[in-house]
Each structure stands twice: as C-alpha cells, then as structure tokens.
Protein backbone atom coordinates (compact mmCIF):
# COMPACT_ATOMS: atom_id res chain seq x y z
CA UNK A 1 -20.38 40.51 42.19
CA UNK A 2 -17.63 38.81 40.93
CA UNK A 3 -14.90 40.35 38.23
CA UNK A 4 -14.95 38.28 35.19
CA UNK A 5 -12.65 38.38 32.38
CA UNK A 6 -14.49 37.59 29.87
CA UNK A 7 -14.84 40.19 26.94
CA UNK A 8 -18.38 42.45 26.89
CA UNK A 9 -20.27 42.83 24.01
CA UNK A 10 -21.07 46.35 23.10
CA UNK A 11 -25.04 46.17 22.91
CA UNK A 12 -26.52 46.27 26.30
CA UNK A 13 -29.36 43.23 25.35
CA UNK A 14 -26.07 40.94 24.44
CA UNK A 15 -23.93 41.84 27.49
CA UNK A 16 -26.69 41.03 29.30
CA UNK A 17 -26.70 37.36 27.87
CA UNK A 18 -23.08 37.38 27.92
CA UNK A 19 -23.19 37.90 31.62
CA UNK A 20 -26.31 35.80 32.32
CA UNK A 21 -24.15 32.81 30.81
CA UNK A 22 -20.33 33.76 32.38
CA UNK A 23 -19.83 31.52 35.14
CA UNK A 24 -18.05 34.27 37.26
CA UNK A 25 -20.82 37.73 36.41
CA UNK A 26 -24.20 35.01 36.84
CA UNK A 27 -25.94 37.81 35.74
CA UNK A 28 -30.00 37.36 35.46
CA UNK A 29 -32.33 37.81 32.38
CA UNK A 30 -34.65 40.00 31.72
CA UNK A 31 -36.90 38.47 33.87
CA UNK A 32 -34.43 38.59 36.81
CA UNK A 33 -33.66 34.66 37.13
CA UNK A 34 -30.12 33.32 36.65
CA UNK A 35 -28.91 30.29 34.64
CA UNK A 36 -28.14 28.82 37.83
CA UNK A 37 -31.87 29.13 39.00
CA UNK A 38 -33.30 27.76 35.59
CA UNK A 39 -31.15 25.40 35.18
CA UNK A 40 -32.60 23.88 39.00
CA UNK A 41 -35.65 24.43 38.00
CA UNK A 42 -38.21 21.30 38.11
CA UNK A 43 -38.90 18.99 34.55
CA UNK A 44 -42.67 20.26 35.29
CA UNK A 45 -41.63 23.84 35.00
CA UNK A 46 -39.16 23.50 32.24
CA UNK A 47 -42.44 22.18 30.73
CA UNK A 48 -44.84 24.86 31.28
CA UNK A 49 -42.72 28.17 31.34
CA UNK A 50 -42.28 29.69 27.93
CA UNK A 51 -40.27 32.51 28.43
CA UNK A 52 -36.71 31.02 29.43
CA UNK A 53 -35.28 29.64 26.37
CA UNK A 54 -35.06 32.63 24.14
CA UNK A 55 -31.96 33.62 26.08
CA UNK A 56 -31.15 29.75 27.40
CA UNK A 57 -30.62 29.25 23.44
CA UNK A 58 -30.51 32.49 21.73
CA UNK A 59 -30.39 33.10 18.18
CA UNK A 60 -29.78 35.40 15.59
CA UNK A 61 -32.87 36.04 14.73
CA UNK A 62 -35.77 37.65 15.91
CA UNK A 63 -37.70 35.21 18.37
CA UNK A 64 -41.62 35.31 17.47
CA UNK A 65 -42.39 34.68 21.43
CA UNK A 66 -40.36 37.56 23.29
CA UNK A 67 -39.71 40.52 22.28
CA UNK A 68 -36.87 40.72 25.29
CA UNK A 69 -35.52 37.90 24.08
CA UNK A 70 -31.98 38.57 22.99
CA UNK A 71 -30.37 38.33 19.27
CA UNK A 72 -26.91 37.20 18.84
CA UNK A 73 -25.04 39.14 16.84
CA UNK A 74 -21.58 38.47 15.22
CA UNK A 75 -19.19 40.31 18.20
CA UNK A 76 -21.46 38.14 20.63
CA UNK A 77 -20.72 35.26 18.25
CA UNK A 78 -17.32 35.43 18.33
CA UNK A 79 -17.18 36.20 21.81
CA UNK A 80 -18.60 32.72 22.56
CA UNK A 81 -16.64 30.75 19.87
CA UNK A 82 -13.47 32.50 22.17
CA UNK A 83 -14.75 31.59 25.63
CA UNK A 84 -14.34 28.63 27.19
CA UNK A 85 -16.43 29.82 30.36
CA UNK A 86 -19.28 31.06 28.21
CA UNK A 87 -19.35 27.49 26.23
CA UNK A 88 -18.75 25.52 29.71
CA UNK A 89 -21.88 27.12 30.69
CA UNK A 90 -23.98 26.32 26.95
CA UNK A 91 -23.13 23.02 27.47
CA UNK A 92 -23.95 22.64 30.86
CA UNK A 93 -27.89 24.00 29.80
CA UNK A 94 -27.86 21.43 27.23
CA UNK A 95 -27.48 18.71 29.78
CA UNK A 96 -30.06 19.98 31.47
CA UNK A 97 -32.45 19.81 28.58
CA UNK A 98 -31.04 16.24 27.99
CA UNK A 99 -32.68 15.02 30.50
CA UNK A 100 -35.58 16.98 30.60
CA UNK A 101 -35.99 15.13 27.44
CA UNK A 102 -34.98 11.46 28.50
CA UNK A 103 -31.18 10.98 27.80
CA UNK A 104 -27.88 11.15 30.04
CA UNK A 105 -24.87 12.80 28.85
CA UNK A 106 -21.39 11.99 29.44
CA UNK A 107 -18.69 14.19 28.45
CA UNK A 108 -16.69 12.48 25.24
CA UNK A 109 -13.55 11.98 26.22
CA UNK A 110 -10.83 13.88 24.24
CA UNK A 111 -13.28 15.86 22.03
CA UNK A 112 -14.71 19.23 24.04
CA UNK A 113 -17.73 20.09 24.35
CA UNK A 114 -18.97 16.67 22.12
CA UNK A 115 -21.06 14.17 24.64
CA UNK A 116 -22.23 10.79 24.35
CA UNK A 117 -25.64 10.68 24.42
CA UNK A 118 -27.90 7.82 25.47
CA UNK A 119 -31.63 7.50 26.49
CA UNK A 120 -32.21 6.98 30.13
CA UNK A 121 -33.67 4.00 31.65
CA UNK A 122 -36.36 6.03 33.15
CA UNK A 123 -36.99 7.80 29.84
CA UNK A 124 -40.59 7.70 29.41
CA UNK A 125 -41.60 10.83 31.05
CA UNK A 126 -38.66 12.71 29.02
CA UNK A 127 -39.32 11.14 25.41
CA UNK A 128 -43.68 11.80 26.35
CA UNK A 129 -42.63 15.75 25.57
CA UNK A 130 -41.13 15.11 22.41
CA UNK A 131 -41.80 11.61 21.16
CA UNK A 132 -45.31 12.57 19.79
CA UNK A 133 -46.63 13.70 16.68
CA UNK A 134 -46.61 17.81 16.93
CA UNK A 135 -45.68 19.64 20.21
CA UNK A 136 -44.36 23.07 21.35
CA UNK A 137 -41.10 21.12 22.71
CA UNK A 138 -39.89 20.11 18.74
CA UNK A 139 -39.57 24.03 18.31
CA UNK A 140 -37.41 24.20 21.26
CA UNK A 141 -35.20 21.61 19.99
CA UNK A 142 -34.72 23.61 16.48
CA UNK A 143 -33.84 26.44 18.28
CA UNK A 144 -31.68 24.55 20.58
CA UNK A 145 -29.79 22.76 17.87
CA UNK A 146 -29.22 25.84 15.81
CA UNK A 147 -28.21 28.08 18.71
CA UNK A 148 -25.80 25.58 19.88
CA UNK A 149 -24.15 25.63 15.96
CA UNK A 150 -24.08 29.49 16.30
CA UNK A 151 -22.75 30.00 19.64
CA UNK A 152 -19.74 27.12 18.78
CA UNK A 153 -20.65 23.54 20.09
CA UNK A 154 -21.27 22.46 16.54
CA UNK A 155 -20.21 18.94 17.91
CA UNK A 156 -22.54 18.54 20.93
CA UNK A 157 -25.72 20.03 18.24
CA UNK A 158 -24.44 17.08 16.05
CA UNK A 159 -24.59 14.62 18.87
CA UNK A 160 -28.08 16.02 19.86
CA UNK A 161 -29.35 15.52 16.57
CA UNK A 162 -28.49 12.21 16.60
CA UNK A 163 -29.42 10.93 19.16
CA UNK A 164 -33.09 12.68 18.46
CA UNK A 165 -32.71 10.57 15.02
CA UNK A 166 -31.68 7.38 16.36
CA UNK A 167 -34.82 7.38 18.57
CA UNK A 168 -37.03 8.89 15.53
CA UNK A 169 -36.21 6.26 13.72
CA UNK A 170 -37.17 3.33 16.24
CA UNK A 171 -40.59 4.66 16.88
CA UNK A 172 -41.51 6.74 13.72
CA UNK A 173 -43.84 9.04 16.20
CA UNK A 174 -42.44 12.52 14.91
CA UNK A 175 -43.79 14.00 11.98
CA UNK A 176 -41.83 14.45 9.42
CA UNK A 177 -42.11 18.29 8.69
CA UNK A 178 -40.35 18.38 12.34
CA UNK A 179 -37.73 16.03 11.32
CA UNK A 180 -37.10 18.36 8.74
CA UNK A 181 -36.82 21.36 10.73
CA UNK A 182 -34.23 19.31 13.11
CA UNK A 183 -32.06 18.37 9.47
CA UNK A 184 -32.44 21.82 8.20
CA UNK A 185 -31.09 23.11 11.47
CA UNK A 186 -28.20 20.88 11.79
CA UNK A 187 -26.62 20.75 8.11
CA UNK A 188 -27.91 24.41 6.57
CA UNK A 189 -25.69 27.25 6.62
CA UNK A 190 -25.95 29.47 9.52
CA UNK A 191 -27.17 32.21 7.21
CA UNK A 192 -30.23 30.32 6.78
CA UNK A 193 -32.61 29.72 9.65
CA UNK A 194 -34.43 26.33 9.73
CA UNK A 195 -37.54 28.06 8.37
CA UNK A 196 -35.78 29.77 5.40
CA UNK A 197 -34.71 33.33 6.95
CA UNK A 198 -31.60 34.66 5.80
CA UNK A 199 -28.71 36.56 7.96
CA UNK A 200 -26.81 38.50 6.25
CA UNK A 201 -23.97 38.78 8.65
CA UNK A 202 -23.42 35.09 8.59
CA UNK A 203 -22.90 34.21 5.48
CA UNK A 204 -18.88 34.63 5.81
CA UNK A 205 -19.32 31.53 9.03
C-alpha cells in the first residue's frame, strides 16, 4: 500500500473514509469496495445498490439506511477543507453521479473544484431517475449536495443545484417538497440538516 501524506483522523470509522477517498491509501469501505471500483461501476448498479453512498457522500449526521455508514465530524471536516487529494477525489465521485444523472461536467476554468454543468445529449436515461415526481434518487441528491457543502466544494454543490433547477424549471416534473429539500440543502446553515436536524459542532462553519 502506498504512503500517503495526508493527515488521519483520530476515529477509526473516519480514517477509514479518509483513506477510502485519498488517492494514494484507496482504502475500501466497510463493505470492502474502493472508490475506484464504485466509481466503475455500471449506471444500472449505481441504480439499484443502496449501500454505497453513505460513505460516497457522507454526512454529519446519522444516516437512517446504514448503520456503518460513516459521520463526519469536525477534525474529518477540516481535514478535507485542507486536502487537495481528498477534494480531487469528492469531485471526481460527483462527476460520476453527473452523468449517472444526465449531465457532462467540465472543469471551470480558473475556479477549483466549480464545473460547468450541462445536460447530455443522450440524457434521457439519466434525467428518467430523477426527472419524476418522487423517487429514492432525489434523497441522494440532498445528501449529495449537502455533503459536498460540508466536506468543502461549496462551489461545485452550487453548480449542482443549479443545474438540477434549471432543468426543474423547464419540465416542472419534481415535486415541490423535493425542490425544497434541494434549496434547504444548498442555502441553510450547515448546522441545520435539510430536514431540520441540528449539529451542534457546526454552528461556528
């Protein structure tokens, strides 16, 4: 295994996510897999697995699906704000999910970790997982819009949302309690979860 020099958390479920997201460590989760091996996984899999993107986008919170799933906590906070590696990585997973949901990304140039996000010609089978009334994939995007604020790529969880709300409001689809959840997640404090739970720890960020 590679040396790495990025700094260790001191909790053994956040070094493991710290190490499951340095480029050098590619340590797995608690499942065994590697970002690397999610991150190639199929759009079909993405889909129907359930159990990857507690620690793909953790939060600090309690997850209601995982009990494995890690919880940021502030040194593991800070740790990513200070790692250029460890935010490389984040925003690499994001693309991913891009277009898993229909978009490309292109890095913006002179602004890190911001993209430019557009919908992809072949978008239909991306925007079918999200472009709908209520599904399980408009939680994902809360979480993934509020872990990205947490972790540091404020900008790229800005350009997300956008681009989310840009197609919203072309086609109406969503409902609007989700919309909600995507605002709340965005433009809230980071003491305050999207569904109203309070951190104490954050409230100085």
């Amino acid at each position: 295994m590679s040396s790495s020099s990025v700094k260790q958390p001191s909790k053994p479920s956040t070094r493991r996510l710290v190490n499951f997201y340095d480029p050098m460590t590619k340590g797995p989760d608690a499942q065994g897999r590697t970002l690397d091996e999610i991150l190639g996984w199929s759009d079909d899999r993405l889909e129907y697995q359930h159990n990857y993107i507690q620690t793909v986008f953790p939060l600090p919170e309690e997850s209601g699906f995982g009990h494995m799933a890690p919880v940021i906590d502030e040194e593991t906070m800070l740790i990513f704000a200070q790692s250029p590696e460890l935010k490389g990585n984040l925003l690499r997973a994001l693309k991913r999910m891009l277009a898993f949901y229909g978009f490309d990304a292109k890095d913006k140039e002179g602004h890190d970790y911001e993209l430019l996000i557009t919908p992809k010609k072949d978008r239909d089978a991306g925007f079918s997982r999200w472009v709908v009334r209520i599904d399980h994939n408009h939680l994902r995007i809360t979480r993934i819009i509020r872990s990205l604020r947490v972790l540091g790529l404020e900008g790229a969880a800005r350009d997300f949302h956008n681009a989310l709300i840009k197609v919203y409001t072309s086609v109406g689809t969503i409902g609007s309690n989700t919309i909600g959840y995507w605002n709340r997640a965005l433009e809230r404090p980071l003491s305050y979860a999207p569904d109203g739970t309070e951190i104490p720890w954050l409230k100085k960020y």
